[in-house]
ModelCIF file with pLDDT and N, C-alpha, C, O atoms, coordinates in Angstrom:
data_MODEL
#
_entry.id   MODEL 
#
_entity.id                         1 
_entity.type                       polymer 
_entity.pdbx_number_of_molecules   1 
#
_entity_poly.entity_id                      1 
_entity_poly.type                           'polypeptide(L)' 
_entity_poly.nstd_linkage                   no 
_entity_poly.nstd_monomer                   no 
_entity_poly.pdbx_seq_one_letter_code       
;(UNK)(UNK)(UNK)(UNK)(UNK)(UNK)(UNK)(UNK)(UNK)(UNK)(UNK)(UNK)(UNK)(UNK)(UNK)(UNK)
(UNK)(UNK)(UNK)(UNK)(UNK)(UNK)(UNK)(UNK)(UNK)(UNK)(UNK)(UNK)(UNK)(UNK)(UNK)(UNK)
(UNK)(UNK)(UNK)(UNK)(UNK)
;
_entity_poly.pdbx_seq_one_letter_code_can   XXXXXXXXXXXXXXXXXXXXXXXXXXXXXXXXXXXXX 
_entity_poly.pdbx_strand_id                 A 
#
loop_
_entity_poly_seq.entity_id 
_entity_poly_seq.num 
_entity_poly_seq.mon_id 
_entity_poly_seq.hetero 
1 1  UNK n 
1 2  UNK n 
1 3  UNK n 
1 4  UNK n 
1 5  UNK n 
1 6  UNK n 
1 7  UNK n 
1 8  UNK n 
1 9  UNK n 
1 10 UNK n 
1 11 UNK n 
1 12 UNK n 
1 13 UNK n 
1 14 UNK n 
1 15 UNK n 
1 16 UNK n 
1 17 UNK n 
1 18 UNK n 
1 19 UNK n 
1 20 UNK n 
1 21 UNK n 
1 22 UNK n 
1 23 UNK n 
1 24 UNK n 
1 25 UNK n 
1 26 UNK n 
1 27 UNK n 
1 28 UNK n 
1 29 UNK n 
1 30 UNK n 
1 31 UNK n 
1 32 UNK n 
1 33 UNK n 
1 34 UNK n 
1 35 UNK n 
1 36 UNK n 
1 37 UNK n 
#
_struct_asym.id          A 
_struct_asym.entity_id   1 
#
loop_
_ma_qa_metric.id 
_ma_qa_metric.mode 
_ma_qa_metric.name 
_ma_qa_metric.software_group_id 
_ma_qa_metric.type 
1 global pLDDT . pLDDT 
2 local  pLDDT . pLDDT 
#
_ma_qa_metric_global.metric_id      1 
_ma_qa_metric_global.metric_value   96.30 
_ma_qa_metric_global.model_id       1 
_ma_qa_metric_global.ordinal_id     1 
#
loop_
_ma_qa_metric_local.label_asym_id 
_ma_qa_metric_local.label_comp_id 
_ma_qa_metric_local.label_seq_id 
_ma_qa_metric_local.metric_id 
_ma_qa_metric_local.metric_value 
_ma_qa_metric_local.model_id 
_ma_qa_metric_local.ordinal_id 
A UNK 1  2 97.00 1 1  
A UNK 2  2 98.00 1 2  
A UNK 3  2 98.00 1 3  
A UNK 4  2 98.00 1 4  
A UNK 5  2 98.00 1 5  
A UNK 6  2 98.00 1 6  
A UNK 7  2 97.00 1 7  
A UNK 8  2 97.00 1 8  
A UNK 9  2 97.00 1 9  
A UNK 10 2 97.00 1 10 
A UNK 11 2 98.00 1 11 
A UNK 12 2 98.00 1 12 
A UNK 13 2 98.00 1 13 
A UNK 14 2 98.00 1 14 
A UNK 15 2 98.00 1 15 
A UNK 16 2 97.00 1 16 
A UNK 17 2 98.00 1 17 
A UNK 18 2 97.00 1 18 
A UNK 19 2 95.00 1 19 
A UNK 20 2 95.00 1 20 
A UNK 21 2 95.00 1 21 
A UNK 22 2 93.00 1 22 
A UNK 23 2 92.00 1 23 
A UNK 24 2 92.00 1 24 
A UNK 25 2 91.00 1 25 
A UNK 26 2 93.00 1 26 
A UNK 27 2 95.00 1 27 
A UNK 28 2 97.00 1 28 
A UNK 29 2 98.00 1 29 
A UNK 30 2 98.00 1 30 
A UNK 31 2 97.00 1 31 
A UNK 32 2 94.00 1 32 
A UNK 33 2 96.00 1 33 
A UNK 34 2 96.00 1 34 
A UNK 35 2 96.00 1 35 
A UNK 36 2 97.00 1 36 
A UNK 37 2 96.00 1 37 
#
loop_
_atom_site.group_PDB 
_atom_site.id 
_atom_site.type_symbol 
_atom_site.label_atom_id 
_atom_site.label_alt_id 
_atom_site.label_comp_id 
_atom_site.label_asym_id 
_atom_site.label_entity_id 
_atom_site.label_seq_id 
_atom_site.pdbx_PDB_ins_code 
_atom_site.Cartn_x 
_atom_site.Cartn_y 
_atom_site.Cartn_z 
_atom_site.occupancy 
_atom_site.B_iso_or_equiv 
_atom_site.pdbx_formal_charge 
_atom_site.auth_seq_id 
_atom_site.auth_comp_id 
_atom_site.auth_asym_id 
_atom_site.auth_atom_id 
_atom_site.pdbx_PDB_model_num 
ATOM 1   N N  . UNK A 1 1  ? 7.311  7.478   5.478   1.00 97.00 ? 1  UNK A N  1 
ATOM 2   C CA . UNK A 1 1  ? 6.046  7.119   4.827   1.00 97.00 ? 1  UNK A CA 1 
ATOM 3   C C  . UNK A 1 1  ? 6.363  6.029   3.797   1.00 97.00 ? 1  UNK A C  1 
ATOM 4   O O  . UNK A 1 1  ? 7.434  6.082   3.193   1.00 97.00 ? 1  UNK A O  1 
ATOM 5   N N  . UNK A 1 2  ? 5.489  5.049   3.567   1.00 98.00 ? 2  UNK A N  1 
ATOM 6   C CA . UNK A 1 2  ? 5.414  3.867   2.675   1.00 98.00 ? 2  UNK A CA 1 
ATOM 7   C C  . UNK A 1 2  ? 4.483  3.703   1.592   1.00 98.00 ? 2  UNK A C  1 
ATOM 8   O O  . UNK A 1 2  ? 3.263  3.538   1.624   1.00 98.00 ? 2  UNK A O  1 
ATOM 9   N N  . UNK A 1 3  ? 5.425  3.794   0.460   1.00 98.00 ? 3  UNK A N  1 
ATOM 10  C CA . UNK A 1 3  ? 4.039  3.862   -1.016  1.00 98.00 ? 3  UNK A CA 1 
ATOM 11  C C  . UNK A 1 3  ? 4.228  2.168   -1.080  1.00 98.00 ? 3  UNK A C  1 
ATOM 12  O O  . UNK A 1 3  ? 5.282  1.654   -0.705  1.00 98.00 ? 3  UNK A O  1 
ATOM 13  N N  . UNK A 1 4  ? 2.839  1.183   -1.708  1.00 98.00 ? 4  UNK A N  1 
ATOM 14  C CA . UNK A 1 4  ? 3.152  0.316   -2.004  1.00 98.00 ? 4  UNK A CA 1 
ATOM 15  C C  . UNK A 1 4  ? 2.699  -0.047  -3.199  1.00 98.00 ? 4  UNK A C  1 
ATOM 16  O O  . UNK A 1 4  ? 1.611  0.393   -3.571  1.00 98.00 ? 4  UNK A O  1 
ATOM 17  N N  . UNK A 1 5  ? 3.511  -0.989  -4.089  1.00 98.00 ? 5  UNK A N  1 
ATOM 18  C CA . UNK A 1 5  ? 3.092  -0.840  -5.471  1.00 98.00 ? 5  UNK A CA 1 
ATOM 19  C C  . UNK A 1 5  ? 3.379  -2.273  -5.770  1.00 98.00 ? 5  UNK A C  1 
ATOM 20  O O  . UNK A 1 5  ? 4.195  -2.949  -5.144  1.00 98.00 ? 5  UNK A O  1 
ATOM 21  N N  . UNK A 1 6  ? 2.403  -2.835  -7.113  1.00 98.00 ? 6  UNK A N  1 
ATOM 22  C CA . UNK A 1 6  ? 2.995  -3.407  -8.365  1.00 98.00 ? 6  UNK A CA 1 
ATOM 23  C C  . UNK A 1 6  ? 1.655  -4.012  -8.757  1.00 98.00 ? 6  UNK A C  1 
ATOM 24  O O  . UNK A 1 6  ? 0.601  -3.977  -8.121  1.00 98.00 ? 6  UNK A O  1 
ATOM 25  N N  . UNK A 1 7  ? 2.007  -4.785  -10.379 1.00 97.00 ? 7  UNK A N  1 
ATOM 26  C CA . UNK A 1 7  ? 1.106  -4.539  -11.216 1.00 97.00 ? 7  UNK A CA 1 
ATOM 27  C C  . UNK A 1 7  ? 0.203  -6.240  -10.843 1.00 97.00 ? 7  UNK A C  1 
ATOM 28  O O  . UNK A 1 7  ? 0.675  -6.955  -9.959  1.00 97.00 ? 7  UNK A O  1 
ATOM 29  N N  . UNK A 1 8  ? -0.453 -6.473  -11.247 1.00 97.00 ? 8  UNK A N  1 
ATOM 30  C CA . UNK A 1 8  ? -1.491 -7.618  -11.591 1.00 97.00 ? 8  UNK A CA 1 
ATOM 31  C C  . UNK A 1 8  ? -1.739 -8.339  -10.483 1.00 97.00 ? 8  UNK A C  1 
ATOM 32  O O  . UNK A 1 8  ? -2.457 -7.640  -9.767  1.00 97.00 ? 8  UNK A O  1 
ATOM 33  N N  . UNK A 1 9  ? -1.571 -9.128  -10.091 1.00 97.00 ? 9  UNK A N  1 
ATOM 34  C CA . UNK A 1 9  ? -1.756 -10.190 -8.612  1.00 97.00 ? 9  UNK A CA 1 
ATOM 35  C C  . UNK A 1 9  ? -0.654 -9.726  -7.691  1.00 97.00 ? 9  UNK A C  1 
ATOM 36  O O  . UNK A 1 9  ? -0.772 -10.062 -6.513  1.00 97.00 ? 9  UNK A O  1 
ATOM 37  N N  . UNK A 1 10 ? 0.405  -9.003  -8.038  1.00 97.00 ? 10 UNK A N  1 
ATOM 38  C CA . UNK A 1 10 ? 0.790  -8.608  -6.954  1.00 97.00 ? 10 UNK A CA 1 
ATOM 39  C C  . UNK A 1 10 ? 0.550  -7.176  -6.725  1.00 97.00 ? 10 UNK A C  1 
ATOM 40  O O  . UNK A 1 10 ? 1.017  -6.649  -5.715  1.00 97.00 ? 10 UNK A O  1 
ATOM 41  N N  . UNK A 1 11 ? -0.037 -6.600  -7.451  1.00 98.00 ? 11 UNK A N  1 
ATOM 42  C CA . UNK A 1 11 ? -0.482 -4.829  -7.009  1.00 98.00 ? 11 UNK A CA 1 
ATOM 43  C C  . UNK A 1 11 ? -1.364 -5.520  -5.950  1.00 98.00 ? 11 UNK A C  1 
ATOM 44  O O  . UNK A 1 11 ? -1.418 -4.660  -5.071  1.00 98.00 ? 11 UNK A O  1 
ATOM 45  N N  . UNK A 1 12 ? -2.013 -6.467  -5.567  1.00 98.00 ? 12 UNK A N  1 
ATOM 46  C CA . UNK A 1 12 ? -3.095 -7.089  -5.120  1.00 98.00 ? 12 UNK A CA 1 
ATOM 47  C C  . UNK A 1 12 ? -2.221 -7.451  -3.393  1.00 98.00 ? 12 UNK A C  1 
ATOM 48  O O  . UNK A 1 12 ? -2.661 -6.805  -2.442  1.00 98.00 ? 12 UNK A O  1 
ATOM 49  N N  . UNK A 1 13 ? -1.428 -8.133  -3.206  1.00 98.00 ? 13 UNK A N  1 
ATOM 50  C CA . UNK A 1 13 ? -0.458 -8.602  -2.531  1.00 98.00 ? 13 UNK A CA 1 
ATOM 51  C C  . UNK A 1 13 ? 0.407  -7.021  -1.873  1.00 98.00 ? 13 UNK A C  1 
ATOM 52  O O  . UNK A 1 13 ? 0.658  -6.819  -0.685  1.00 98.00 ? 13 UNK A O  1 
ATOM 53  N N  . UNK A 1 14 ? 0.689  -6.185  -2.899  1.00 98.00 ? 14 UNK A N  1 
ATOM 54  C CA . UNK A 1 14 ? 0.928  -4.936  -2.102  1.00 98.00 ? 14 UNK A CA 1 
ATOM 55  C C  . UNK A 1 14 ? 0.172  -4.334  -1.452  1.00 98.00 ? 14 UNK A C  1 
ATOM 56  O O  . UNK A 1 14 ? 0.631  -3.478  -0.696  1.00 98.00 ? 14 UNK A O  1 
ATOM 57  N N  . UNK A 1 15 ? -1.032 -4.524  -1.499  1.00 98.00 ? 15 UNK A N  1 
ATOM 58  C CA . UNK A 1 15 ? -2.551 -3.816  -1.067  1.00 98.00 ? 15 UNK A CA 1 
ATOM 59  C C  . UNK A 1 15 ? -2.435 -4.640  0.144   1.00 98.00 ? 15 UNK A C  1 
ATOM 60  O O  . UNK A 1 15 ? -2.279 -4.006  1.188   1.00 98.00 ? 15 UNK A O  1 
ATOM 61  N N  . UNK A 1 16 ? -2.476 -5.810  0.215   1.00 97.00 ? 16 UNK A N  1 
ATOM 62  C CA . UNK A 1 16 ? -2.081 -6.402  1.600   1.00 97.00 ? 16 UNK A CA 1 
ATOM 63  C C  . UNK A 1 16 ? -1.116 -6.010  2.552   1.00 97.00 ? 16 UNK A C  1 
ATOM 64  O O  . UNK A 1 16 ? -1.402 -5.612  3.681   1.00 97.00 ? 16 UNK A O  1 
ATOM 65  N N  . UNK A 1 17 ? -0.121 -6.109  2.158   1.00 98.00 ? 17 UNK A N  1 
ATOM 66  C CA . UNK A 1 17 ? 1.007  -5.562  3.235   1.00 98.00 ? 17 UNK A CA 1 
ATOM 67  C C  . UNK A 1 17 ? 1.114  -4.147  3.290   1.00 98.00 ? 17 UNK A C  1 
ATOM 68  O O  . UNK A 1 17 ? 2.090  -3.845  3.977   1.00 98.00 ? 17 UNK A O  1 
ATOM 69  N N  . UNK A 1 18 ? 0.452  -3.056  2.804   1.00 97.00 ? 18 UNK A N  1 
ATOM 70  C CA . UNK A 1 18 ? -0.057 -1.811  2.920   1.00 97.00 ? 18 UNK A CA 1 
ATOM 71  C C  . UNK A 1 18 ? -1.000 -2.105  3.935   1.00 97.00 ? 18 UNK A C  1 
ATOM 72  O O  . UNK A 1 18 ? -0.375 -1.983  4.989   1.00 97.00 ? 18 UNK A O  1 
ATOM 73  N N  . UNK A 1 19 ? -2.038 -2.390  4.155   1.00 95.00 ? 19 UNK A N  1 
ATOM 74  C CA . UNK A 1 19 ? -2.480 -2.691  4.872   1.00 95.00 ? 19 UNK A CA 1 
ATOM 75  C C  . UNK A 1 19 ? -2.200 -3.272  6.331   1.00 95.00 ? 19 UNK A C  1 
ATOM 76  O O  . UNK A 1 19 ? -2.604 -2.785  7.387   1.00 95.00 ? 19 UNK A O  1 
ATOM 77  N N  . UNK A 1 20 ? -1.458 -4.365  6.170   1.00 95.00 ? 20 UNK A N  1 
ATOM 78  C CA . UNK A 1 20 ? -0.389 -4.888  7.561   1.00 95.00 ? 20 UNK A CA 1 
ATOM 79  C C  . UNK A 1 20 ? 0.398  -3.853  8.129   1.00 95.00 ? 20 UNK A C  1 
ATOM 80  O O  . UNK A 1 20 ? 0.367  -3.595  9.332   1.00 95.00 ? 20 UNK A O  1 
ATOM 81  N N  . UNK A 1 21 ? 1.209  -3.160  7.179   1.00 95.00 ? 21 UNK A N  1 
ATOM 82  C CA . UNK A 1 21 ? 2.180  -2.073  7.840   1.00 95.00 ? 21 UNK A CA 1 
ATOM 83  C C  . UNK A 1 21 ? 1.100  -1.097  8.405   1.00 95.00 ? 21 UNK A C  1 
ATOM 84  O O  . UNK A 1 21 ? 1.235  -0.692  9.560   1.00 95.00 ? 21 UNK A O  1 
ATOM 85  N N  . UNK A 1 22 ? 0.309  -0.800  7.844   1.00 93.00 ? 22 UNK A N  1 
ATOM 86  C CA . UNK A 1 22 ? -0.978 0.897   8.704   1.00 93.00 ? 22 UNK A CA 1 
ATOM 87  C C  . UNK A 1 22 ? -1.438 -0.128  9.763   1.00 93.00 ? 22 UNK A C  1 
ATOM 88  O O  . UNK A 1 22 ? -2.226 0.437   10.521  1.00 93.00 ? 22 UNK A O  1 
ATOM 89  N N  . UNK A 1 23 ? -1.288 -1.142  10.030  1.00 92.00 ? 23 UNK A N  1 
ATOM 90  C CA . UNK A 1 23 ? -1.289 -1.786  11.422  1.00 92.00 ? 23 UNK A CA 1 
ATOM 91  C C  . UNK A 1 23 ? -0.734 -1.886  12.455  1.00 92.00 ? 23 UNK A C  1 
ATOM 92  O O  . UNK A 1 23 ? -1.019 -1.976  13.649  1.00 92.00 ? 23 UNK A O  1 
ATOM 93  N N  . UNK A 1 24 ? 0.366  -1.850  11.644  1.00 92.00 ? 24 UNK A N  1 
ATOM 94  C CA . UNK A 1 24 ? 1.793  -1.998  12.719  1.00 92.00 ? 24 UNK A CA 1 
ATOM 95  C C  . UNK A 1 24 ? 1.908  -0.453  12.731  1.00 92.00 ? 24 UNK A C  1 
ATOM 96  O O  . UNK A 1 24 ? 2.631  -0.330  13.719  1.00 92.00 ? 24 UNK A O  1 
ATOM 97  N N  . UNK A 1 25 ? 1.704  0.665   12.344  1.00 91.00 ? 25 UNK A N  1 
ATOM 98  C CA . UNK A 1 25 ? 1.286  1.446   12.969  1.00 91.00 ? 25 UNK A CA 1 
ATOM 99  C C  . UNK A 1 25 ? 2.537  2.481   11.858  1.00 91.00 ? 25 UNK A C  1 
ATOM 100 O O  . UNK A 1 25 ? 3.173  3.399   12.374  1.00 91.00 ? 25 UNK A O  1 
ATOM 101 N N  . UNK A 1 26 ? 2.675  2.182   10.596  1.00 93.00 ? 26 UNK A N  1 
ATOM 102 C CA . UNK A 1 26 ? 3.780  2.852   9.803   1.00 93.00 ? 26 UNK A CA 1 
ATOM 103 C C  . UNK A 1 26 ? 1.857  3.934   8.984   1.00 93.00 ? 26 UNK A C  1 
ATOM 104 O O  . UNK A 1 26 ? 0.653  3.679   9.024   1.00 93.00 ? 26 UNK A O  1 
ATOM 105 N N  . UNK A 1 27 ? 2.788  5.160   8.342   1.00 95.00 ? 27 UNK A N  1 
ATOM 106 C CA . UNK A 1 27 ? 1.958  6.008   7.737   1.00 95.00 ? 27 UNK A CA 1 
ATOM 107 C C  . UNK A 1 27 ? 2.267  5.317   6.233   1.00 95.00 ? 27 UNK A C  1 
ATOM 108 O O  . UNK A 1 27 ? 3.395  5.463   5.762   1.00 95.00 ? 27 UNK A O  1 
ATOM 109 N N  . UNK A 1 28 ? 1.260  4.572   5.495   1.00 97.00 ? 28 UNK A N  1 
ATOM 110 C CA . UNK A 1 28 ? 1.420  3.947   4.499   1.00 97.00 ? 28 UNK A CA 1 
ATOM 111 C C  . UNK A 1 28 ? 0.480  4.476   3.484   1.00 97.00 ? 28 UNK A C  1 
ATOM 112 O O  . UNK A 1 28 ? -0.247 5.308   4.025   1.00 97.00 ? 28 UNK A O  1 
ATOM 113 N N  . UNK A 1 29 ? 0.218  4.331   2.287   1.00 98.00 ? 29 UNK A N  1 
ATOM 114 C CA . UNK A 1 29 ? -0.120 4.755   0.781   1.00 98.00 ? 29 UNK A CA 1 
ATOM 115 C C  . UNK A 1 29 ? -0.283 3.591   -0.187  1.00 98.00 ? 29 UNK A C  1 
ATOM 116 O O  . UNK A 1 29 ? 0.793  3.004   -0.303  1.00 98.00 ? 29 UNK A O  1 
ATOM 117 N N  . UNK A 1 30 ? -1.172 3.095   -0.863  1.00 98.00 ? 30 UNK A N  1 
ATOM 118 C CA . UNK A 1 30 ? -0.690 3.096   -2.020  1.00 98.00 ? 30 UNK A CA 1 
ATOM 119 C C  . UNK A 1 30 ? -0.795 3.164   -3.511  1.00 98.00 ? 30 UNK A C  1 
ATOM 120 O O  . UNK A 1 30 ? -1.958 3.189   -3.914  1.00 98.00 ? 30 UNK A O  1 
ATOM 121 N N  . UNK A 1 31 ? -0.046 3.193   -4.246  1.00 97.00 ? 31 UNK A N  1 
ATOM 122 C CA . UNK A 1 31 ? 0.053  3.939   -5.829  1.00 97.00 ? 31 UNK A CA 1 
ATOM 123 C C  . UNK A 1 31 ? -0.783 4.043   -6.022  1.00 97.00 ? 31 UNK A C  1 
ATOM 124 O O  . UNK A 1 31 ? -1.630 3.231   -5.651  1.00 97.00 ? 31 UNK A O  1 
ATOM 125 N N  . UNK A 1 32 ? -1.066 5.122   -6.734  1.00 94.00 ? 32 UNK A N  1 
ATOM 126 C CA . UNK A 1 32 ? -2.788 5.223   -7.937  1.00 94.00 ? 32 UNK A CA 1 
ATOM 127 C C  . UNK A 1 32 ? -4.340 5.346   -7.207  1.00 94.00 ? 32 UNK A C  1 
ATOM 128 O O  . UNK A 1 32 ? -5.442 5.696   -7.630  1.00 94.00 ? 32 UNK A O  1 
ATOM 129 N N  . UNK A 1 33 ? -3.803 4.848   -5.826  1.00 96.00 ? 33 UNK A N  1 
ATOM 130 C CA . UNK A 1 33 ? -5.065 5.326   -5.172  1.00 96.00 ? 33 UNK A CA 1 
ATOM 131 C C  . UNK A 1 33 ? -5.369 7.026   -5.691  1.00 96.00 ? 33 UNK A C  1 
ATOM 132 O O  . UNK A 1 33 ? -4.550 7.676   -6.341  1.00 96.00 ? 33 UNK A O  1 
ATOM 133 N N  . UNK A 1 34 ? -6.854 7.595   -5.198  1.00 96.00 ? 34 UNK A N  1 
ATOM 134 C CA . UNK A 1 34 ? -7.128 8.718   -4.891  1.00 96.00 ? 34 UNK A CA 1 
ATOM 135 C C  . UNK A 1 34 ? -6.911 9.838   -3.997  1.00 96.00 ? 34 UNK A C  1 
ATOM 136 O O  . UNK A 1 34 ? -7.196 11.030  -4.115  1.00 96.00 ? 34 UNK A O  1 
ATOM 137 N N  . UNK A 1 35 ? -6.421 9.273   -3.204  1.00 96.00 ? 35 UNK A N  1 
ATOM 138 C CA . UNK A 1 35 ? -5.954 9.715   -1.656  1.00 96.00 ? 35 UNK A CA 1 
ATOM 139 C C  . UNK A 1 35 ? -4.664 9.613   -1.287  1.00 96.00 ? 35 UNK A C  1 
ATOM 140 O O  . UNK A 1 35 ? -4.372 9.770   -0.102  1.00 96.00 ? 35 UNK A O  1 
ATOM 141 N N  . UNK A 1 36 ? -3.525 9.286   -2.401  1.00 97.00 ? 36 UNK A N  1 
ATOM 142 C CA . UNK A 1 36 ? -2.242 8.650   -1.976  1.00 97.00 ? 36 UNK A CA 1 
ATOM 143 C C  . UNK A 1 36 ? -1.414 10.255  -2.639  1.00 97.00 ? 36 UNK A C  1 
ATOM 144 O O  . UNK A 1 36 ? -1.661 10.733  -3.746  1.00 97.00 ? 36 UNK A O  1 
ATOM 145 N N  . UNK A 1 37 ? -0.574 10.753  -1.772  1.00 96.00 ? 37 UNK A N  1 
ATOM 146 C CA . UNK A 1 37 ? 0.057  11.946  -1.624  1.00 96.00 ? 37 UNK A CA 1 
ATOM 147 C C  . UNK A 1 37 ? 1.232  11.600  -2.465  1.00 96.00 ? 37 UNK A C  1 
ATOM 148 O O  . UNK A 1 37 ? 2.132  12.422  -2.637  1.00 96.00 ? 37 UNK A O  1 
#
């Protein structure tokens, strides 16, 4: 499983490739969400 993180324009940029990876078909997360285990 994949947490993805960091702060200001790139917490933003991790939200992206969180996104790309739950594409490519990895079980991904990330930080601080509501839903992130």
């Amino acid at each position: 499983r994949w947490f993805f993180t960091g702060q200001g324009r790139s917490g933003l940029v991790a939200e992206m490739a969180a996104m790309r990876f739950m594409h490519l078909g990895f079980e991904t997360h990330v930080l601080g969400e509501a839903t992130a285990p």
